[in-house]
Protein backbone atom coordinates (compact mmCIF):
# COMPACT_ATOMS: atom_id res chain seq x y z
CA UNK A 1 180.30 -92.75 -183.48
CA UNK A 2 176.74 -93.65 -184.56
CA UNK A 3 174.24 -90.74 -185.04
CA UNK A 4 172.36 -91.64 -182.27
CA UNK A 5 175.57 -91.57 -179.71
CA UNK A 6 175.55 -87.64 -180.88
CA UNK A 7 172.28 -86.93 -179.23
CA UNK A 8 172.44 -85.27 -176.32
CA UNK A 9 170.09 -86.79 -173.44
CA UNK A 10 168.19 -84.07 -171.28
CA UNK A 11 169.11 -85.38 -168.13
CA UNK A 12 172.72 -84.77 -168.76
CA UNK A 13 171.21 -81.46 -170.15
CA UNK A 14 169.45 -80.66 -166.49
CA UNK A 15 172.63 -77.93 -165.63
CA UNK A 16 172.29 -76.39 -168.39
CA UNK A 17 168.67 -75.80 -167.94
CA UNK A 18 169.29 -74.81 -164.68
CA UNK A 19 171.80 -72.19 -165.55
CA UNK A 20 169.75 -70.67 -168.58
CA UNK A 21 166.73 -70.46 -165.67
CA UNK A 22 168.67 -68.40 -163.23
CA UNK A 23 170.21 -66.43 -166.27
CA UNK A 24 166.31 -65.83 -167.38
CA UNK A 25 165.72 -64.78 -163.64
CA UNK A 26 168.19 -62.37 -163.28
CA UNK A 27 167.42 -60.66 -166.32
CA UNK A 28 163.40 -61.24 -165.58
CA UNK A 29 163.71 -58.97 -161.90
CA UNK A 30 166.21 -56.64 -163.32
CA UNK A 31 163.42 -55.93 -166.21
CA UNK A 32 160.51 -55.92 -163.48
CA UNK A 33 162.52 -53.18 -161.82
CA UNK A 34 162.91 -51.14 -164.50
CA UNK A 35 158.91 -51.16 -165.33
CA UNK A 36 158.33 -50.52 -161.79
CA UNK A 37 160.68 -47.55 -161.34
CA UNK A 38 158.43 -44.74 -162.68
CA UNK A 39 155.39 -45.93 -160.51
CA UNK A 40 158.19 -46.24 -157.10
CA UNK A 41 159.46 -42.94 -158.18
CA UNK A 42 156.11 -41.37 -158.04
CA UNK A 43 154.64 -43.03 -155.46
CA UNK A 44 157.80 -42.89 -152.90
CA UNK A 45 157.86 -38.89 -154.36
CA UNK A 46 161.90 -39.99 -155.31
CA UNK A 47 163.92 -37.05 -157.19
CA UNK A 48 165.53 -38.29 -160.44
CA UNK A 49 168.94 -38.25 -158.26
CA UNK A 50 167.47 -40.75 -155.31
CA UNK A 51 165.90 -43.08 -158.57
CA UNK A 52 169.20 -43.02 -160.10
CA UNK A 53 170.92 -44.14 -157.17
CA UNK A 54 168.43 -46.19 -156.63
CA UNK A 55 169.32 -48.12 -159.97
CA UNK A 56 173.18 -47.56 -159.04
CA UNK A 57 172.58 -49.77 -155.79
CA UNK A 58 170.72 -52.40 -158.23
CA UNK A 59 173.94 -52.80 -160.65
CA UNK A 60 176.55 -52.50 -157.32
CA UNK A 61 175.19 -55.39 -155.48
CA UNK A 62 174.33 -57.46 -158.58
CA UNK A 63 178.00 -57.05 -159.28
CA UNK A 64 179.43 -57.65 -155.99
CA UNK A 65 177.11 -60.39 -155.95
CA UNK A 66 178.23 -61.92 -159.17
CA UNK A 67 182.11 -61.50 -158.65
CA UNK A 68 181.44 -63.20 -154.88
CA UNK A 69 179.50 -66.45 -156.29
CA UNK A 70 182.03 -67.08 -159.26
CA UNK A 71 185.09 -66.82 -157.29
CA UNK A 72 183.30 -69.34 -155.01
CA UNK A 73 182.84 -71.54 -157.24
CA UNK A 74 185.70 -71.28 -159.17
CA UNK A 75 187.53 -72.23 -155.83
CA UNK A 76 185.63 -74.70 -154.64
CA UNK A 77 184.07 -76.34 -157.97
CA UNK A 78 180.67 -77.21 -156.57
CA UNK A 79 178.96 -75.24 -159.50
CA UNK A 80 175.54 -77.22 -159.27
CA UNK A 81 175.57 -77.35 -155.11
CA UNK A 82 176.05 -73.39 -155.30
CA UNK A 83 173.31 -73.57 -158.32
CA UNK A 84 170.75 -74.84 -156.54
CA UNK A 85 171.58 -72.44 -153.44
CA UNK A 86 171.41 -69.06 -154.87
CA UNK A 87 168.19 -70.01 -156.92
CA UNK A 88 166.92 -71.47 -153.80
CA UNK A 89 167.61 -68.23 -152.08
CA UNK A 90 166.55 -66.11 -154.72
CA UNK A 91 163.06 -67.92 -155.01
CA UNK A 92 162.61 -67.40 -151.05
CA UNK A 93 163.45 -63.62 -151.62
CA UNK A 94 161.20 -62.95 -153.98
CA UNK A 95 158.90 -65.15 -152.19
CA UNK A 96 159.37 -63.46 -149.05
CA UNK A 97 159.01 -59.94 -150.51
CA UNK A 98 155.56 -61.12 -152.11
């Protein structure tokens, strides 16, 4: 194998960059939530109990949401078709909610 052969080219790279993106997103809205949760709590007059469950609901359905979307795939093996529908979805969400 010459030392060029051993580069790897970016298009055959473009999953990867995809999945590190939605990684990066998930982690980006779960950190905007957190920053925001003092100012909701305040503003929405939220006990500490009603915040915390608010943050319980976060993890629950990012679970639920997680376990649903790997099984998928794992049964179906269309990991870049599914890819590009969650982040498609997610982008319209957060575009949606402004």
């Amino acid at each position: 194998m010459t030392e060029a052969s051993a580069i790897p080219q970016p298009r055959a790279q473009a999953s990867m960059y995809l999945i590190g993106l939605g990684h990066a997103s998930t982690h980006w809205v779960l950190s905007t939530f957190f920053i925001l949760l003092p100012y909701l709590t305040h503003d929405l007059g939220l006990s500490y109990t009603a915040a915390g469950a608010l943050v319980s609901m976060l993890h629950v359905s990012s679970l639920a949401g997680n376990l649903g979307s790997g099984a998928l795939v794992d049964l179906s093996g269309k990991r870049g078709l599914l890819l590009a529908i969650s982040i498609t979805g997610t982008a319209t969400a957060l575009l949606l909610l402004g």
